[in-house]
PDB file of N, CA and C in Angstrom:
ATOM      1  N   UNK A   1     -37.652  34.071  38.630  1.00  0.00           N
ATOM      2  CA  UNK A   1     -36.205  34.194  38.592  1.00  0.00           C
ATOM      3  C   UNK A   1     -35.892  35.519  37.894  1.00  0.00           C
ATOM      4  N   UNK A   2     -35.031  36.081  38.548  1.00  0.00           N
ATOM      5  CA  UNK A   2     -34.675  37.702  38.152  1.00  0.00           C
ATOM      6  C   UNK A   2     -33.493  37.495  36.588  1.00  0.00           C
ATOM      7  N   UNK A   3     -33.814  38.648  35.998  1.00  0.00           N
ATOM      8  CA  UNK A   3     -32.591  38.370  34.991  1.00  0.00           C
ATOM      9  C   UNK A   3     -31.051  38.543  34.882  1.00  0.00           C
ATOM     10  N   UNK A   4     -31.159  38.870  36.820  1.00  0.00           N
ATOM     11  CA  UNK A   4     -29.623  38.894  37.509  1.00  0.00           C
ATOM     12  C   UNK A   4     -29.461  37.603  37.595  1.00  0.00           C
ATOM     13  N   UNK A   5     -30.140  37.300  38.182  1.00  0.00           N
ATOM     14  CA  UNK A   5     -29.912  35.582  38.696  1.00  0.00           C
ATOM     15  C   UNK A   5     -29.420  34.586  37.279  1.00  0.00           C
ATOM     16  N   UNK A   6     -30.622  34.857  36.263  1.00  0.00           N
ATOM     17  CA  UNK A   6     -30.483  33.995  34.954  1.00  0.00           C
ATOM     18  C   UNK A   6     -28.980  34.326  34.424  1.00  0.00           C
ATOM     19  N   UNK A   7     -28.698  35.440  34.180  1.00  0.00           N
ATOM     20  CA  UNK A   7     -27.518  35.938  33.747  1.00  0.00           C
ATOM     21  C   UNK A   7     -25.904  35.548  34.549  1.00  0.00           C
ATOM     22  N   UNK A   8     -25.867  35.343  35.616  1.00  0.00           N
ATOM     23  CA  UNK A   8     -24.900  34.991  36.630  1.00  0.00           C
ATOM     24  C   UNK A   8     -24.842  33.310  36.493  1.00  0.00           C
ATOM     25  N   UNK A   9     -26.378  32.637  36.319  1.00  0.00           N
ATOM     26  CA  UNK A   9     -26.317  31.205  36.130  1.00  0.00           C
ATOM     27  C   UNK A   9     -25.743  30.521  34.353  1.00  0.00           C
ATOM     28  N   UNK A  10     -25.746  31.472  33.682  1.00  0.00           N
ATOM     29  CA  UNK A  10     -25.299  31.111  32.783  1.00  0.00           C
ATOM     30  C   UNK A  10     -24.378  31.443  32.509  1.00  0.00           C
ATOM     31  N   UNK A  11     -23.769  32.595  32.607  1.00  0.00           N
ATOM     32  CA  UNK A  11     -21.920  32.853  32.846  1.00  0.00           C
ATOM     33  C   UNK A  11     -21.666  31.442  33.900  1.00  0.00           C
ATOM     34  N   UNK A  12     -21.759  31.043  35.184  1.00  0.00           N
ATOM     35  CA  UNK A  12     -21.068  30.057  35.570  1.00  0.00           C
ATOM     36  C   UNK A  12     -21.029  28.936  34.770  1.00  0.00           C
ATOM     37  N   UNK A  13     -21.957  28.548  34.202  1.00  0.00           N
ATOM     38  CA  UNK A  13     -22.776  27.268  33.316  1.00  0.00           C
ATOM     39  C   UNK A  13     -21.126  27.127  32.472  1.00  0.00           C
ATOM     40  N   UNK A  14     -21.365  28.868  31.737  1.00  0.00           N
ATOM     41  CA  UNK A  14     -20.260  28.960  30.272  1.00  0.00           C
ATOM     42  C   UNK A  14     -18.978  28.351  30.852  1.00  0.00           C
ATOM     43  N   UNK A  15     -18.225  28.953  32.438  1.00  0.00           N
ATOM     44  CA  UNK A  15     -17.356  29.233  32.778  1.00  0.00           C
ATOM     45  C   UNK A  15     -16.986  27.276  32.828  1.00  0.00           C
ATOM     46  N   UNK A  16     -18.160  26.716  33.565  1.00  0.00           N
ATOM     47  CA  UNK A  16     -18.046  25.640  33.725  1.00  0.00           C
ATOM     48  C   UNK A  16     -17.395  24.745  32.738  1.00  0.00           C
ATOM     49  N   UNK A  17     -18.492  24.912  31.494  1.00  0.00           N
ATOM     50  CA  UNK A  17     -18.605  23.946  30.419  1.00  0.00           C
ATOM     51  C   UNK A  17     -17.088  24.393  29.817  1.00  0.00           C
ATOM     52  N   UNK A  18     -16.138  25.439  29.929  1.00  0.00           N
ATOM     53  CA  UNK A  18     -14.967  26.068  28.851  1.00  0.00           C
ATOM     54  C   UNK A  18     -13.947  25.281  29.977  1.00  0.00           C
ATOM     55  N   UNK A  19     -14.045  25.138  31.223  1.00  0.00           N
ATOM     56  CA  UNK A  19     -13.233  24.146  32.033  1.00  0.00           C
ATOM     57  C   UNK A  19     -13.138  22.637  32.047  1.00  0.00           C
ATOM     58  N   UNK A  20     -14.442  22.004  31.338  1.00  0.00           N
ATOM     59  CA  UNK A  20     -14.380  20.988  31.496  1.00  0.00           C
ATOM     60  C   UNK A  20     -13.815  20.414  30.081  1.00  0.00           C
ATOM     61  N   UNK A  21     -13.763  21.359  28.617  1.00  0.00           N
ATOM     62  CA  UNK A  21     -13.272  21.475  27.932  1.00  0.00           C
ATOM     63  C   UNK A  21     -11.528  21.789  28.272  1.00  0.00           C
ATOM     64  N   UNK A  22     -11.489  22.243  28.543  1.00  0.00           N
ATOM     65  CA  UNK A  22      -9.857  22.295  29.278  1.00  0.00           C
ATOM     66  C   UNK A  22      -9.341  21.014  29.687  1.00  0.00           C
ATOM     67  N   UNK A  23      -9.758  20.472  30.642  1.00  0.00           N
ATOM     68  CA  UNK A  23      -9.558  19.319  30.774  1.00  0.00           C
ATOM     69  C   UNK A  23      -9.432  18.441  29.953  1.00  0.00           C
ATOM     70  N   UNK A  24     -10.667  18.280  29.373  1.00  0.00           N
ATOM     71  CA  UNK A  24     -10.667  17.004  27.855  1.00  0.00           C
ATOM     72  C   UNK A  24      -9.253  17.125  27.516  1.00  0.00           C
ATOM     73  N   UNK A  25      -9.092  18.188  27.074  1.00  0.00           N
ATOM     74  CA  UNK A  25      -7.940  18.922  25.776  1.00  0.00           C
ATOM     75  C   UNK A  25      -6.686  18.237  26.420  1.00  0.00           C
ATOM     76  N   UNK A  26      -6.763  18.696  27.758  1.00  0.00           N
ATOM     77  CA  UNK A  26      -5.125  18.397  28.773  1.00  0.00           C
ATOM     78  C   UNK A  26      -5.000  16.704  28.309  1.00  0.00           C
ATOM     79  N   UNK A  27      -6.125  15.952  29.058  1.00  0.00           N
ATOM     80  CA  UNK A  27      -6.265  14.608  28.477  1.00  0.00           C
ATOM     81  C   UNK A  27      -6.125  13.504  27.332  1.00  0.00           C
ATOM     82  N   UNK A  28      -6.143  14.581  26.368  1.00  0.00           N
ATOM     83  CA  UNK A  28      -6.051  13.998  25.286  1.00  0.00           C
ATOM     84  C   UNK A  28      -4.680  14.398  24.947  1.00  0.00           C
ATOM     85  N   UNK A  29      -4.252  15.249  24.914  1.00  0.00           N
ATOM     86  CA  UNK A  29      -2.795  16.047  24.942  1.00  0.00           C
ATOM     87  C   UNK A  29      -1.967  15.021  25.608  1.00  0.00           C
ATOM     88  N   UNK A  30      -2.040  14.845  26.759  1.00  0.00           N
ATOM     89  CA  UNK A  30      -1.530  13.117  27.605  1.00  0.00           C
ATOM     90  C   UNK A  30      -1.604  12.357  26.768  1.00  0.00           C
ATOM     91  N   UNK A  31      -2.601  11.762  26.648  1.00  0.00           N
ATOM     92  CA  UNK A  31      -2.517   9.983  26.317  1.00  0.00           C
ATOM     93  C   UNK A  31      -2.100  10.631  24.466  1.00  0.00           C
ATOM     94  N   UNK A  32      -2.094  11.370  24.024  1.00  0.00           N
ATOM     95  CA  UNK A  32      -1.333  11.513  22.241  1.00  0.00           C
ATOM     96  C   UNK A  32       0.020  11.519  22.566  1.00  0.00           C
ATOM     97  N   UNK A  33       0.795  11.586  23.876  1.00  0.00           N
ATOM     98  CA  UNK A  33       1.863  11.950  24.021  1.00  0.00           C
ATOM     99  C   UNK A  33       2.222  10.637  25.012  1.00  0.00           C
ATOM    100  N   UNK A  34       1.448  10.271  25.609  1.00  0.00           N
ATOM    101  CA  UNK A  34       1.852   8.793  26.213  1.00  0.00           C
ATOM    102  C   UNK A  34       1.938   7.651  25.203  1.00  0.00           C
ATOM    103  N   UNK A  35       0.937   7.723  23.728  1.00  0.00           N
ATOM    104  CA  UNK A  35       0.890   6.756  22.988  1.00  0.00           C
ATOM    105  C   UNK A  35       2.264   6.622  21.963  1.00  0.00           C
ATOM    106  N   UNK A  36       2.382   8.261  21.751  1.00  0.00           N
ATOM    107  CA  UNK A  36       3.880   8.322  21.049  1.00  0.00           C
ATOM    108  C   UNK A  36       5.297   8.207  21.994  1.00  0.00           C
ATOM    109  N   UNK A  37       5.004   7.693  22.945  1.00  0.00           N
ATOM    110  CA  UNK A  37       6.124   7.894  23.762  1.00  0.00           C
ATOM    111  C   UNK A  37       6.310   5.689  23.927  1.00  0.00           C
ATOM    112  N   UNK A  38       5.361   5.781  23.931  1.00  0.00           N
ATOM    113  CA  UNK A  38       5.158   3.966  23.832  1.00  0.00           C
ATOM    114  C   UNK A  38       5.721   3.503  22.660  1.00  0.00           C
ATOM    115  N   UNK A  39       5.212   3.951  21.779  1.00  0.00           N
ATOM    116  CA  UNK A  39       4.789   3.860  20.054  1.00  0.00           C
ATOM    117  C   UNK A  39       7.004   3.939  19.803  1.00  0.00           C
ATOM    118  N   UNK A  40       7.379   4.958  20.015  1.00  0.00           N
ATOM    119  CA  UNK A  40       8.873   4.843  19.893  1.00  0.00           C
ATOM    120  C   UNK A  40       9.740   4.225  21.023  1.00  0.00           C
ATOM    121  N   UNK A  41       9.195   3.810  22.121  1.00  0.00           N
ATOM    122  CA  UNK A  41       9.946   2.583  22.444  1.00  0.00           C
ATOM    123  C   UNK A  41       9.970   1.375  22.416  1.00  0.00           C
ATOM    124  N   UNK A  42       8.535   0.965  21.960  1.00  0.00           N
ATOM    125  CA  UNK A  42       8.431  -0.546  21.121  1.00  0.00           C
ATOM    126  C   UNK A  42       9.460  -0.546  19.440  1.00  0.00           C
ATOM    127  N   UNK A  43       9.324   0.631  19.025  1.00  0.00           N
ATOM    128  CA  UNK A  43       9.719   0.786  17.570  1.00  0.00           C
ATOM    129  C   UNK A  43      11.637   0.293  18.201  1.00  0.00           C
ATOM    130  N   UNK A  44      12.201   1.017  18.810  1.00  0.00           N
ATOM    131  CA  UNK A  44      13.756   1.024  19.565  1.00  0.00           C
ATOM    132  C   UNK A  44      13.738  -0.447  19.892  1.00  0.00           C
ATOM    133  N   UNK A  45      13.306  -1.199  20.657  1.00  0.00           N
ATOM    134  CA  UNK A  45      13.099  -2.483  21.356  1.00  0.00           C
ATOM    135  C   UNK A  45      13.075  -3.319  20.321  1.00  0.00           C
ATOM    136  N   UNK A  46      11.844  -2.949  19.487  1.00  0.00           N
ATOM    137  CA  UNK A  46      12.130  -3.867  17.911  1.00  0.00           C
ATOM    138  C   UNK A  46      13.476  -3.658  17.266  1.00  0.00           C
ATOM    139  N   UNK A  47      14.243  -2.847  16.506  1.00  0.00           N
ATOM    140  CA  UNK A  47      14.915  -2.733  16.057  1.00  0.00           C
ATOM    141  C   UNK A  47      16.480  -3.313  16.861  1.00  0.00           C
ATOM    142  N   UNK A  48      15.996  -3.803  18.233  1.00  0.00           N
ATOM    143  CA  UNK A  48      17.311  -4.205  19.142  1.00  0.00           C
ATOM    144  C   UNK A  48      17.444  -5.262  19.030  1.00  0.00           C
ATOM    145  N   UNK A  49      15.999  -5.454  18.519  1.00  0.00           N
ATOM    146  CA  UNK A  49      16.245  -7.057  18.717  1.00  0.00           C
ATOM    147  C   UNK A  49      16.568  -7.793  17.309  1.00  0.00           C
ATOM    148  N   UNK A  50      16.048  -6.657  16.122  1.00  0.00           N
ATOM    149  CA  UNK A  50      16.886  -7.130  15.416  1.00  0.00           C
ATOM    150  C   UNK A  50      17.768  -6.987  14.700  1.00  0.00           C
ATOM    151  N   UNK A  51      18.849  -6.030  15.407  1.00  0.00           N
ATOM    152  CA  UNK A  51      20.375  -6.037  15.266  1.00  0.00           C
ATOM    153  C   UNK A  51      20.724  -6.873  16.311  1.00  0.00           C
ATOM    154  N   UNK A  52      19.772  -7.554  17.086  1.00  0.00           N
ATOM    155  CA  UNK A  52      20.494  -8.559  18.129  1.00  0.00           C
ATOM    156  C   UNK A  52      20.849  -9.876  17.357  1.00  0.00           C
ATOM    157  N   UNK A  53      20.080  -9.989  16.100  1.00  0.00           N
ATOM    158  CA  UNK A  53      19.427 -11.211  15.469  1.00  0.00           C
ATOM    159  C   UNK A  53      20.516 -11.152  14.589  1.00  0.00           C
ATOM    160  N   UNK A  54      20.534  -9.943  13.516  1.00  0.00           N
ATOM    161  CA  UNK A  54      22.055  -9.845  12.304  1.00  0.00           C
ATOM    162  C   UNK A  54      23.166 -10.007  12.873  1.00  0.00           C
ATOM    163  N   UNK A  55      23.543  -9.230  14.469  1.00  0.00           N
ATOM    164  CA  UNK A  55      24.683  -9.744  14.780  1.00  0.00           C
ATOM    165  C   UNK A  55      25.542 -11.554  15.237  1.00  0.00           C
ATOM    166  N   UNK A  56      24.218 -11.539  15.774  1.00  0.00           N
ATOM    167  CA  UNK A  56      24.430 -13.565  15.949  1.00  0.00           C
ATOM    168  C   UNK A  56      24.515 -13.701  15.021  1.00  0.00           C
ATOM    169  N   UNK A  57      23.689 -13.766  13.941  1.00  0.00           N
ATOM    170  CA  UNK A  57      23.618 -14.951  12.756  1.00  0.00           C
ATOM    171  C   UNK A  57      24.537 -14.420  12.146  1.00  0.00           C
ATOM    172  N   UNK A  58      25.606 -12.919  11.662  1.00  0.00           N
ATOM    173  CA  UNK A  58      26.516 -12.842  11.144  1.00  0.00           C
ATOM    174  C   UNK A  58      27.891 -13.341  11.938  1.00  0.00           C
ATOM    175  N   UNK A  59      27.860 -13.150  13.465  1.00  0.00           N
ATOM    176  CA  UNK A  59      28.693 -14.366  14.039  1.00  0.00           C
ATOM    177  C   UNK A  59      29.131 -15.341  13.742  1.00  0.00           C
ATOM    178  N   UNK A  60      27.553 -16.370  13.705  1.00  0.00           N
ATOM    179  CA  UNK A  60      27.673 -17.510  13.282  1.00  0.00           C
ATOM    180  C   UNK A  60      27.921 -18.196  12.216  1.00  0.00           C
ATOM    181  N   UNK A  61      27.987 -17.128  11.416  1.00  0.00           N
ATOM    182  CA  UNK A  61      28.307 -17.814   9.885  1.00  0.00           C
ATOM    183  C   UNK A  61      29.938 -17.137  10.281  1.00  0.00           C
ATOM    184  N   UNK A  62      30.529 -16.024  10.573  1.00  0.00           N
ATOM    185  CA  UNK A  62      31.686 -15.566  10.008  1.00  0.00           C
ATOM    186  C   UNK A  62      32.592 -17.034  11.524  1.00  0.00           C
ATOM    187  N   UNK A  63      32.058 -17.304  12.477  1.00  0.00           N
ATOM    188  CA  UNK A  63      32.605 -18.408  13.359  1.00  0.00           C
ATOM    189  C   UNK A  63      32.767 -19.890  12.196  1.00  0.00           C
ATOM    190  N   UNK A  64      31.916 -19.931  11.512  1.00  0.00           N
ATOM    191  CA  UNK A  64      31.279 -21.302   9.954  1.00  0.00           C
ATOM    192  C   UNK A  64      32.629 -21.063   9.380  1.00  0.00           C
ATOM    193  N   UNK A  65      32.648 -20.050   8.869  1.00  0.00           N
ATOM    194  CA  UNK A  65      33.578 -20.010   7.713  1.00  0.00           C
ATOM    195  C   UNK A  65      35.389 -20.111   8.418  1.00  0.00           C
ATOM    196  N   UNK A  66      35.477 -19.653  10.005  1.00  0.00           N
ATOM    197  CA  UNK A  66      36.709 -19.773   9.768  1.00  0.00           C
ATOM    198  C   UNK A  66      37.005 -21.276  10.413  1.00  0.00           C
ATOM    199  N   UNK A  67      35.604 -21.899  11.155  1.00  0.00           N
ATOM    200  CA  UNK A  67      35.929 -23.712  11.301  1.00  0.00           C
ATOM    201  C   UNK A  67      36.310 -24.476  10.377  1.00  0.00           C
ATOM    202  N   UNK A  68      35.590 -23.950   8.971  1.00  0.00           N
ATOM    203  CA  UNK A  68      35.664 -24.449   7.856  1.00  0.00           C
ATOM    204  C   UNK A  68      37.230 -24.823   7.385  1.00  0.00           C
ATOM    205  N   UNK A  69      37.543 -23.366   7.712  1.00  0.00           N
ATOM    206  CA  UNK A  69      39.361 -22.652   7.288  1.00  0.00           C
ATOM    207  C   UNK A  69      40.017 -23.322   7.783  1.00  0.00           C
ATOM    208  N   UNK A  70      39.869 -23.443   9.352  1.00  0.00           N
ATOM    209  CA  UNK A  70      40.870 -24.347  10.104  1.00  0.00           C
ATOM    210  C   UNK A  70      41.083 -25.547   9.843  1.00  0.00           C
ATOM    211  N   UNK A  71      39.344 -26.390   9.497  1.00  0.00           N
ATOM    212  CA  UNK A  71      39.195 -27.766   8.968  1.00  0.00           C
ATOM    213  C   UNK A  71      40.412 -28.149   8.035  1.00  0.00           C
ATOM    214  N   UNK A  72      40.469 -27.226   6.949  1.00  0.00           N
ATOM    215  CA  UNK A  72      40.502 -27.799   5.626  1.00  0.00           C
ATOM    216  C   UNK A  72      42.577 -27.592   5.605  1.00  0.00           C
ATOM    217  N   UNK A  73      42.692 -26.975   6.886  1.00  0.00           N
ATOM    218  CA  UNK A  73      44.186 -27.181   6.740  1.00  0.00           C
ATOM    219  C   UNK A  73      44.908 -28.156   7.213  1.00  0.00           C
TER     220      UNK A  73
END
């Protein structure tokens, strides 16, 4: 094997291996950005549900207190 040949096979090798590194990077760059994109709409979804929860149960008591009101007149 000539040291043209060796030399040309290992520039592609490099060229190869710095692309497939590219990739990884893109990949991981995705799913860090798919996980935070999940990650704050479970966090939103939670928090809906529970201002869904304070608003009933403050309903239901401020509905308590004025049955109470009406009762007692």
């Amino acid at each position: 094997m000539s040291k043209k040949v060796f030399f040309v096979l290992v520039i592609l090798m490099s060229l190869s291996l710095i692309g497939i590194i590219f990739v990884q990077a893109y990949y991981i760059k995705n799913s860090i950005s798919t996980k935070e994109d999940q990650f704050t709409f479970n966090v939103k979804k939670a928090l809906n549900y529970v201002a869904d929860n304070i608003e009933d149960e403050d309903f239901k008591d401020h509905a308590l207190k004025l049955k109470r009101e009406i009762e007692s007149r």
